[in-house]
PDB file of N, CA and C in Angstrom:
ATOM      1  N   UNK A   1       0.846  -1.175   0.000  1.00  0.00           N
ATOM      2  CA  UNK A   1       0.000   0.000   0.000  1.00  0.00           C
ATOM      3  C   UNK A   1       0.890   1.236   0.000  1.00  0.00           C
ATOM      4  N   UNK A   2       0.432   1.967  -0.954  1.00  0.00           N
ATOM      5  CA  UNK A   2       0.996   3.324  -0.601  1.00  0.00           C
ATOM      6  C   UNK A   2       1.061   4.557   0.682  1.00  0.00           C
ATOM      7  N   UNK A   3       2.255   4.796   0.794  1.00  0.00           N
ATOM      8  CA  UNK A   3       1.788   5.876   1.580  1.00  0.00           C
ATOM      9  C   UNK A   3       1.013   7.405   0.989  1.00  0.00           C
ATOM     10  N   UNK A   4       0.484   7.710   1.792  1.00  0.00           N
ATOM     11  CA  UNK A   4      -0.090   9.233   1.589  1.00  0.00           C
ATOM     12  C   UNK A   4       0.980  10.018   0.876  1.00  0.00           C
ATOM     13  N   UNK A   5       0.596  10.783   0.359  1.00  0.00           N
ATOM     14  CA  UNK A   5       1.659  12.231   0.191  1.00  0.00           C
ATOM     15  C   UNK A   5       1.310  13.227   1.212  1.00  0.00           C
ATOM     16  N   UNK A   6       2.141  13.420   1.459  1.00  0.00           N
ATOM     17  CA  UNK A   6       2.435  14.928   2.459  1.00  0.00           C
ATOM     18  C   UNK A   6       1.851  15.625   2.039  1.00  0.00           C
ATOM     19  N   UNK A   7       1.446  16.605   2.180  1.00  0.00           N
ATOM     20  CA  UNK A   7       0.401  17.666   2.073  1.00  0.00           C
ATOM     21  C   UNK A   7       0.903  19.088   2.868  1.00  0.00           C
ATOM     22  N   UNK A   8       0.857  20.588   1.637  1.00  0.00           N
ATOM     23  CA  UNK A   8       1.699  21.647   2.757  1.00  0.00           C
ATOM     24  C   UNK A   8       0.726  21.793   3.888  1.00  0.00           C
ATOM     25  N   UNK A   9       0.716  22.433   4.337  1.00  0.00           N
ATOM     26  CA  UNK A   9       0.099  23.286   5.500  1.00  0.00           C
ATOM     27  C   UNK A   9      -0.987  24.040   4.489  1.00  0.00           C
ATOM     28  N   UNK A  10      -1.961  23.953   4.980  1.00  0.00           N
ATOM     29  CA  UNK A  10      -3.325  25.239   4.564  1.00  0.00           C
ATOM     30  C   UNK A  10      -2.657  26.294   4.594  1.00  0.00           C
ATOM     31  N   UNK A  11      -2.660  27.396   3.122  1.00  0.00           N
ATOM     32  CA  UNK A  11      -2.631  28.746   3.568  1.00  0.00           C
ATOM     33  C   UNK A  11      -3.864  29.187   3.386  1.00  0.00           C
ATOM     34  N   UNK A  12      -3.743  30.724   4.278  1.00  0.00           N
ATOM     35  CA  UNK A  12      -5.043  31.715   3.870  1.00  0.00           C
ATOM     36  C   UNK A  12      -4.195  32.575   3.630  1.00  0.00           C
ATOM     37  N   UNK A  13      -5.484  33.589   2.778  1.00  0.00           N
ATOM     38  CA  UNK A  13      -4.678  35.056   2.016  1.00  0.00           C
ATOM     39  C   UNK A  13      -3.655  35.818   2.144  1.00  0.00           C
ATOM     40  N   UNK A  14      -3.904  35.679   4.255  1.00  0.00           N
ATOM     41  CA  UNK A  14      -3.024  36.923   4.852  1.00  0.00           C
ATOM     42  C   UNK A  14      -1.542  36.414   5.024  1.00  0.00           C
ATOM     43  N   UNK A  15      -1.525  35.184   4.488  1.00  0.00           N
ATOM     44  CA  UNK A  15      -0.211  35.054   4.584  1.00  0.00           C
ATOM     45  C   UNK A  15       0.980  35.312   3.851  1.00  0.00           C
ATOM     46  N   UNK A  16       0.697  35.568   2.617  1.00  0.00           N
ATOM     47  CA  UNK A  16       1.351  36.436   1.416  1.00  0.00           C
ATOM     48  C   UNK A  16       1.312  37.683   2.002  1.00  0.00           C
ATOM     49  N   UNK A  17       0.678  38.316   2.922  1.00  0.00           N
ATOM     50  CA  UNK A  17       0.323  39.949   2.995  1.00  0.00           C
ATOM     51  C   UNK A  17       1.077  40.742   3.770  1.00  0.00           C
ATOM     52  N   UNK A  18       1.322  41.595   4.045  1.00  0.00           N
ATOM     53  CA  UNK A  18       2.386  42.194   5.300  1.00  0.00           C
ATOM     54  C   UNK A  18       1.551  42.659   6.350  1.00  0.00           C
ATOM     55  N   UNK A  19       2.077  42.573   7.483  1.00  0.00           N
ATOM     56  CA  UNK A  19       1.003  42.203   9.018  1.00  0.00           C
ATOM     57  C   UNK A  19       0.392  43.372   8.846  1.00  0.00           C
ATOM     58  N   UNK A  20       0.596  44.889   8.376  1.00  0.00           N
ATOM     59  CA  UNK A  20      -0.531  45.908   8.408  1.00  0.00           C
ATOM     60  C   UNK A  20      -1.612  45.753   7.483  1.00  0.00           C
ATOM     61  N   UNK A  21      -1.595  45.310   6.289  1.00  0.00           N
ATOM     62  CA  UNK A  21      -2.187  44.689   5.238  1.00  0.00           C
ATOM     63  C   UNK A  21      -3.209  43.914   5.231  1.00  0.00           C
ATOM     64  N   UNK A  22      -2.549  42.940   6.672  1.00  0.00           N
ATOM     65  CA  UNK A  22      -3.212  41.544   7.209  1.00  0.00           C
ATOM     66  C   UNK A  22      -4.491  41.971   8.066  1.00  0.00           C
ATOM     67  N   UNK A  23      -3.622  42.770   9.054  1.00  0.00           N
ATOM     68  CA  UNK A  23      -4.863  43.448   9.985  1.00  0.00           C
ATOM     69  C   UNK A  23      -5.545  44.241   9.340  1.00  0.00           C
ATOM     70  N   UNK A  24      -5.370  45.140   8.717  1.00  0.00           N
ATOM     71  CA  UNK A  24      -6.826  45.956   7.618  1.00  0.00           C
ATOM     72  C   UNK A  24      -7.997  44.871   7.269  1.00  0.00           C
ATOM     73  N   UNK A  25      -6.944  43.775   6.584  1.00  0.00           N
ATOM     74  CA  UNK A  25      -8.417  42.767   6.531  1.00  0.00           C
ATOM     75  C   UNK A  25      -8.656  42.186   6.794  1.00  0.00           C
ATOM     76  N   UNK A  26      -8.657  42.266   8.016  1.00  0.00           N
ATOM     77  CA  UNK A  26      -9.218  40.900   8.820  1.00  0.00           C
ATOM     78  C   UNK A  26     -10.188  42.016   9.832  1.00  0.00           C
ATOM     79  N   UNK A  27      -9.506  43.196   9.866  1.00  0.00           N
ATOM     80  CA  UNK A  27     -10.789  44.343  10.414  1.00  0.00           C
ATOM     81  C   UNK A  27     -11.849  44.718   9.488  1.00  0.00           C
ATOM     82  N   UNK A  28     -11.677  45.044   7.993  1.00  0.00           N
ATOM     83  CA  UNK A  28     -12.696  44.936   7.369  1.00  0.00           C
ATOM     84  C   UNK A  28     -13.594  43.635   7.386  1.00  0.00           C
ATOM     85  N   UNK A  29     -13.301  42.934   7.566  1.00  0.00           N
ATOM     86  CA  UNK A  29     -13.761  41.588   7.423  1.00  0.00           C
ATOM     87  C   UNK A  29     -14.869  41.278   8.528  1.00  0.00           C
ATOM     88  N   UNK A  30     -13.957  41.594   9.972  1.00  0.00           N
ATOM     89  CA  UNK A  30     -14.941  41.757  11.012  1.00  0.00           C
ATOM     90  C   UNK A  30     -15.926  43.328  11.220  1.00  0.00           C
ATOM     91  N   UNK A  31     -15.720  43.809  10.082  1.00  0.00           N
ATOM     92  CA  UNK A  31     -16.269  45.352  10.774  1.00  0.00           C
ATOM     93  C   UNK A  31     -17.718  45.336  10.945  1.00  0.00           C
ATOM     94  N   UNK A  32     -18.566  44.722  10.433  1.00  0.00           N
ATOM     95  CA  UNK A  32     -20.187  44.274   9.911  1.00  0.00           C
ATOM     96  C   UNK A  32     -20.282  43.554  11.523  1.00  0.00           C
ATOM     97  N   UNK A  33     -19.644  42.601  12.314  1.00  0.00           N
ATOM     98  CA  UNK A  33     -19.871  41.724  13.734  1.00  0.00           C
ATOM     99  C   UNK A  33     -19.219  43.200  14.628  1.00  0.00           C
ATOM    100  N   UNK A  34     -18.466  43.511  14.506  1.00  0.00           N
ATOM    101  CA  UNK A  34     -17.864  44.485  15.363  1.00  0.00           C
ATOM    102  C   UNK A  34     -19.053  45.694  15.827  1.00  0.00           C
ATOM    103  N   UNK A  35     -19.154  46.390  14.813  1.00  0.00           N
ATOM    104  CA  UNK A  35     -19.860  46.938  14.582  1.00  0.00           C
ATOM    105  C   UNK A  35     -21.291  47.054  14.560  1.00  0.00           C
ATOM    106  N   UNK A  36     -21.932  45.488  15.289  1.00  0.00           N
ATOM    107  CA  UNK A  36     -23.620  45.039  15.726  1.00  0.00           C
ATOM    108  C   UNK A  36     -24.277  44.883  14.269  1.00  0.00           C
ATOM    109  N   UNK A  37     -23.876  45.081  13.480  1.00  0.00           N
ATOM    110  CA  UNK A  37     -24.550  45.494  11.803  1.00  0.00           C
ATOM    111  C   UNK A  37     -25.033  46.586  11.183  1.00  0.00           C
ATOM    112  N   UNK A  38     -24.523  47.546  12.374  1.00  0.00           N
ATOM    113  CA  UNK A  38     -24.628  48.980  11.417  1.00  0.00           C
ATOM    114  C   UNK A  38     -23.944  49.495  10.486  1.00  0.00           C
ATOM    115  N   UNK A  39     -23.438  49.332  10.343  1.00  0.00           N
ATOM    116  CA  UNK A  39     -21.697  49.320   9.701  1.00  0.00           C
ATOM    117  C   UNK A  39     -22.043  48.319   8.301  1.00  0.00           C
ATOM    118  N   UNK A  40     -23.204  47.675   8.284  1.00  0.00           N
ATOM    119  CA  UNK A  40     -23.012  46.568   7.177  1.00  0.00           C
ATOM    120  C   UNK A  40     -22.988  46.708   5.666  1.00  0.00           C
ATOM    121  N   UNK A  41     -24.257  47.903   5.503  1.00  0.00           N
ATOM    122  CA  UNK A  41     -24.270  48.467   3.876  1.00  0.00           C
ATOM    123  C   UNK A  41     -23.305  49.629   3.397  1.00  0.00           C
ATOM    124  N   UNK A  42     -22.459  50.176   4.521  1.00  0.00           N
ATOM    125  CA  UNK A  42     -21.161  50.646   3.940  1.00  0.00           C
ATOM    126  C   UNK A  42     -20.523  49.470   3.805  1.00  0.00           C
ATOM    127  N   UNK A  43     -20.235  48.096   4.172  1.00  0.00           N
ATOM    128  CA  UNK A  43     -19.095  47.592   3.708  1.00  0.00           C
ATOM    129  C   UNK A  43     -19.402  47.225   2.471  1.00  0.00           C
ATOM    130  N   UNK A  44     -20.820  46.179   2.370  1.00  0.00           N
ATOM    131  CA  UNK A  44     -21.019  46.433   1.104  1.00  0.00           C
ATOM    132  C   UNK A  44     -20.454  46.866   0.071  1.00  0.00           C
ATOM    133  N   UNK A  45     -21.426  48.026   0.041  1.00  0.00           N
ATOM    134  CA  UNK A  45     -21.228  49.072  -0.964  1.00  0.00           C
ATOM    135  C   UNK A  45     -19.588  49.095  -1.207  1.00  0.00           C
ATOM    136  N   UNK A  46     -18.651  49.341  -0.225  1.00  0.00           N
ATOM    137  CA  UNK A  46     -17.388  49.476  -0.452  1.00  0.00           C
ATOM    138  C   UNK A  46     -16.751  48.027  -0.936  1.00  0.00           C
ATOM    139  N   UNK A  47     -17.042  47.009  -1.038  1.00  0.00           N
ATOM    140  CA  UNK A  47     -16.486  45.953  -2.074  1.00  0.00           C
ATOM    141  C   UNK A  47     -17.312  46.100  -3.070  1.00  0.00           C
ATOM    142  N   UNK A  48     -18.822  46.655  -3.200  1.00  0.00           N
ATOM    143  CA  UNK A  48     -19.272  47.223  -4.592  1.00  0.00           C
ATOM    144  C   UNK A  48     -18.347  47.852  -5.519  1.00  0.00           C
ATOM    145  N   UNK A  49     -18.111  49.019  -5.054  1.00  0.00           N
ATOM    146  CA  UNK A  49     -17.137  50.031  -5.477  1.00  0.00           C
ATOM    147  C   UNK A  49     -15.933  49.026  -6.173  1.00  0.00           C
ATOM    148  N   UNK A  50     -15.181  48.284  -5.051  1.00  0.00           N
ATOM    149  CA  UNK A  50     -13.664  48.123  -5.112  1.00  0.00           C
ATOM    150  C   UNK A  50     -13.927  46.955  -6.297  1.00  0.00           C
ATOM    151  N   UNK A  51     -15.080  45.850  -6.385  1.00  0.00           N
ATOM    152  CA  UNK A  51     -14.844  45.196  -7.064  1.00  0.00           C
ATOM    153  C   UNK A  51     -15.337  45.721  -8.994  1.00  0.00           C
ATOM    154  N   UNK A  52     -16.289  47.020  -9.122  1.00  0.00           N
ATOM    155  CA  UNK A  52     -16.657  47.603  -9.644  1.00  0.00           C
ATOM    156  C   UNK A  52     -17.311  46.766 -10.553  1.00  0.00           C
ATOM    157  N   UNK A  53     -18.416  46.373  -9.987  1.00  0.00           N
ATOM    158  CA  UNK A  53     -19.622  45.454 -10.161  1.00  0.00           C
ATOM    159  C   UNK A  53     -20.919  46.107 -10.327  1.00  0.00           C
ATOM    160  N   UNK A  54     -21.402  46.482 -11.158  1.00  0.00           N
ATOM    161  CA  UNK A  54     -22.687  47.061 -11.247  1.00  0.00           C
ATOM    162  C   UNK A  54     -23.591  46.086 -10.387  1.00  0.00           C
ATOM    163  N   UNK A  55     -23.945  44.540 -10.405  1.00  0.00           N
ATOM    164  CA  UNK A  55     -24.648  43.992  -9.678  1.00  0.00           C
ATOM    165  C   UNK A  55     -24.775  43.980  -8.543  1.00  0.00           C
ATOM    166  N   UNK A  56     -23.466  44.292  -8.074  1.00  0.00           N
ATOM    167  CA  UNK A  56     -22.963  44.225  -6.684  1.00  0.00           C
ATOM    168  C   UNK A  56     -23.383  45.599  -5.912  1.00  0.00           C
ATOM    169  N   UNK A  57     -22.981  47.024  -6.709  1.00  0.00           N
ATOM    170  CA  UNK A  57     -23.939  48.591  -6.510  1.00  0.00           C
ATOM    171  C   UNK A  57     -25.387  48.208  -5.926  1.00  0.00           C
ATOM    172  N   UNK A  58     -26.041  47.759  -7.009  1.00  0.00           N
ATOM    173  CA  UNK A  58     -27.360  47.431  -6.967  1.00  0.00           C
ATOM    174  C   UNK A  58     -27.938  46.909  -5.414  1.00  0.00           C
ATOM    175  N   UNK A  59     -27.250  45.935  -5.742  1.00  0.00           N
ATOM    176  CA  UNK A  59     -27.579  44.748  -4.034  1.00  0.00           C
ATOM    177  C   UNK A  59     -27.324  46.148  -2.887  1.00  0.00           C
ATOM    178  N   UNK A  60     -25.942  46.727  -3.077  1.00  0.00           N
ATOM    179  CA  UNK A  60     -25.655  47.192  -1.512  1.00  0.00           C
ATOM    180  C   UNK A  60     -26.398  48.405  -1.540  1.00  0.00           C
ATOM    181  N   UNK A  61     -27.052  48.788  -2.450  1.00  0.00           N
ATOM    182  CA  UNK A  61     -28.297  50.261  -2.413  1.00  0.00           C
ATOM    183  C   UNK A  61     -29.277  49.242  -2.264  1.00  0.00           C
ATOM    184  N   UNK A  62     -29.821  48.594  -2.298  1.00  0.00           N
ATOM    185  CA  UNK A  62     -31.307  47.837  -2.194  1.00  0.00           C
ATOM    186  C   UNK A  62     -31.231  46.972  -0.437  1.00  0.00           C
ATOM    187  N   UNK A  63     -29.782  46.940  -0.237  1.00  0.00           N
ATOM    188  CA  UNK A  63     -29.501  46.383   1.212  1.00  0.00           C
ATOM    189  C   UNK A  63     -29.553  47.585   2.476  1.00  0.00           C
ATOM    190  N   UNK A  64     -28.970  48.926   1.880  1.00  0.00           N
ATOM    191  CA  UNK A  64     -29.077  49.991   2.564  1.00  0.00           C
ATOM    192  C   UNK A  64     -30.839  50.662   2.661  1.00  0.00           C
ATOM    193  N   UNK A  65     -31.291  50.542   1.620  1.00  0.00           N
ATOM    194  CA  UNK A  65     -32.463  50.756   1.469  1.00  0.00           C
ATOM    195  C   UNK A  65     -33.004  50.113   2.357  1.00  0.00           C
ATOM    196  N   UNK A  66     -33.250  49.026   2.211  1.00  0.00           N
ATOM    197  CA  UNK A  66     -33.435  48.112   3.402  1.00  0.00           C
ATOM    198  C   UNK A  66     -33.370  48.368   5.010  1.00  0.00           C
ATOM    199  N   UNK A  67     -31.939  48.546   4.658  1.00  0.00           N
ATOM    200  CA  UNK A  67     -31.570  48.697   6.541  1.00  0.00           C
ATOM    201  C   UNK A  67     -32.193  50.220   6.732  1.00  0.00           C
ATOM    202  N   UNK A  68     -32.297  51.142   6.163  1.00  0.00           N
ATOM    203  CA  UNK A  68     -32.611  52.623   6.387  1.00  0.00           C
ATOM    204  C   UNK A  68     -34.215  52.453   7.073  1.00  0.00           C
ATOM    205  N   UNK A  69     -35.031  51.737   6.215  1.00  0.00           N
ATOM    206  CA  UNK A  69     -36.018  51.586   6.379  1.00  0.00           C
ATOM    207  C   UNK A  69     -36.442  50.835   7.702  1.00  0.00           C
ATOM    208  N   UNK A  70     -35.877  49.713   8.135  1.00  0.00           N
ATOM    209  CA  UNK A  70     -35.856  48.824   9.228  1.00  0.00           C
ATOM    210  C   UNK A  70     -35.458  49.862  10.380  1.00  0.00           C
ATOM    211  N   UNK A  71     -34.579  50.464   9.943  1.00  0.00           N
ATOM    212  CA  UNK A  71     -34.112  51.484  11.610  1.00  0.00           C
ATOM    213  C   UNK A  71     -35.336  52.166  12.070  1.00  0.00           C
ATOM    214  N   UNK A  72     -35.876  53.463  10.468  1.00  0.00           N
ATOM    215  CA  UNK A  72     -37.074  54.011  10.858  1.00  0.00           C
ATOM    216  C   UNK A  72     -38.113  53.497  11.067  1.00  0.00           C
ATOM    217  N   UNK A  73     -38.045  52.300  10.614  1.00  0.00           N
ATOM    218  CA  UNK A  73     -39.262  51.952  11.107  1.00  0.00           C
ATOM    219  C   UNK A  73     -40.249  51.323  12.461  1.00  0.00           C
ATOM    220  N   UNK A  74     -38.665  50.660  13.093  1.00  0.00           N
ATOM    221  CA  UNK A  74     -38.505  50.246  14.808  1.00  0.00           C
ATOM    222  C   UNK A  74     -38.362  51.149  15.481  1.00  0.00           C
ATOM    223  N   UNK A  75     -37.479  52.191  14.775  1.00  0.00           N
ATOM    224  CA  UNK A  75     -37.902  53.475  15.814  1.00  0.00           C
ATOM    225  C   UNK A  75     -39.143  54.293  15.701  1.00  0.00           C
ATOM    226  N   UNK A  76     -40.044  54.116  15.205  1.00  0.00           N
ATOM    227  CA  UNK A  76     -41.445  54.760  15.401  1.00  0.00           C
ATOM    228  C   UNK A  76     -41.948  53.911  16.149  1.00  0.00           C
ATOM    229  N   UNK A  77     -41.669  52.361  15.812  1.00  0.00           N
ATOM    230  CA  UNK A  77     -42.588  51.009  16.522  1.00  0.00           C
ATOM    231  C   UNK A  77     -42.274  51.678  18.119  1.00  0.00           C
ATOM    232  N   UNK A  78     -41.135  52.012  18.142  1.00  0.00           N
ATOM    233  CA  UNK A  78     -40.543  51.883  20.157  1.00  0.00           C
ATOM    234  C   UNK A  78     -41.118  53.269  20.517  1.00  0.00           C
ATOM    235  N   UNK A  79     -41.213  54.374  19.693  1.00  0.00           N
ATOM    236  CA  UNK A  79     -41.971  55.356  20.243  1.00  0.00           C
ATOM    237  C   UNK A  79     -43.315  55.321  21.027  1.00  0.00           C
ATOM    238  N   UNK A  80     -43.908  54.477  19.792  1.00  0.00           N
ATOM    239  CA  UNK A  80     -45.365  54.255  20.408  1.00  0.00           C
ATOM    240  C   UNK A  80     -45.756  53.215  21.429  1.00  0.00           C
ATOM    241  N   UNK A  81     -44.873  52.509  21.992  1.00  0.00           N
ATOM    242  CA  UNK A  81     -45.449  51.415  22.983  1.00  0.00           C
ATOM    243  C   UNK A  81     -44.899  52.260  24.256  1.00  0.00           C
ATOM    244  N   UNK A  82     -46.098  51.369  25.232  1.00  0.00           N
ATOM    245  CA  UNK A  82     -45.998  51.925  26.272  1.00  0.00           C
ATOM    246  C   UNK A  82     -44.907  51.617  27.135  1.00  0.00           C
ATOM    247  N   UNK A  83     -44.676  52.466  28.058  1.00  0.00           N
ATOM    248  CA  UNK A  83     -43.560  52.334  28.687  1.00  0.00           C
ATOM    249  C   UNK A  83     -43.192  50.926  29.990  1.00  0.00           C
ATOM    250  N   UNK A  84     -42.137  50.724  29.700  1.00  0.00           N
ATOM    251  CA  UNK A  84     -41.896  48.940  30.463  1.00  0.00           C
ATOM    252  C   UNK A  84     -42.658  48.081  29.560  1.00  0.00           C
ATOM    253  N   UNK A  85     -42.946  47.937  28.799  1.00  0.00           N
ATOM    254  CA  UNK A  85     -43.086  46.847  27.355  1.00  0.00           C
ATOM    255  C   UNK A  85     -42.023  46.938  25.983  1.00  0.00           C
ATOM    256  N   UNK A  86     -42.174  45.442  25.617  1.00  0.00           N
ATOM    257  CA  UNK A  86     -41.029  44.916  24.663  1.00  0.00           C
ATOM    258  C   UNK A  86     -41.705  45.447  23.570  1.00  0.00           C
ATOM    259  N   UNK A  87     -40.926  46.411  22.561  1.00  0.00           N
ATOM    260  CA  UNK A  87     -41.359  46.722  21.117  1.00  0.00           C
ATOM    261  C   UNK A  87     -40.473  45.721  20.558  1.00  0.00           C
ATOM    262  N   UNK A  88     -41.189  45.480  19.274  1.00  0.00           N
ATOM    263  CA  UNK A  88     -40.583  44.117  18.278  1.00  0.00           C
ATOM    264  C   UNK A  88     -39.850  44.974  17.236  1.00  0.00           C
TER     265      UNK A  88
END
């Protein structure tokens, strides 16, 4: 029976990268969890941009749209309930 072949080590991206390089993206990467998800349709949009994807524009304006709408719209929901009750 043969033996296996050796196999390198897994790389990921950041390992070609230089450690300031590395940390930029691995902070962009986390900025959307960091950030609770406010932060999410700028990142978007900003790999929209970088990858210069018209499809990709589209999505992160229809995702912001989205989130714009969801904010105002929980914040009117929490205005109107009474006070010491859970607004949804």
């Amino acid at each position: 029976m043969n033996a296996p072949a050796p196999y390198p080590p897994p790389r990921v991206p950041s390992d070609s990268m230089p450690p300031g390089r590395a940390a930029l993206s691995v902070t962009w990467a986390a900025l959307p969890f960091l950030s609770l998800g406010y932060l999410t349709p700028f990142t978007f949009a900003g790999a929209a941009l970088w990858r210069r994807n018209t499809h990709l524009v589209v999505a992160a304006l229809v995702y912001a749209a989205v989130f714009v709408a969801q904010v105002v719209l929980l914040g009117d929901a929490e205005e109107g309930a009474p006070p010491g009750s859970w607004a949804c």
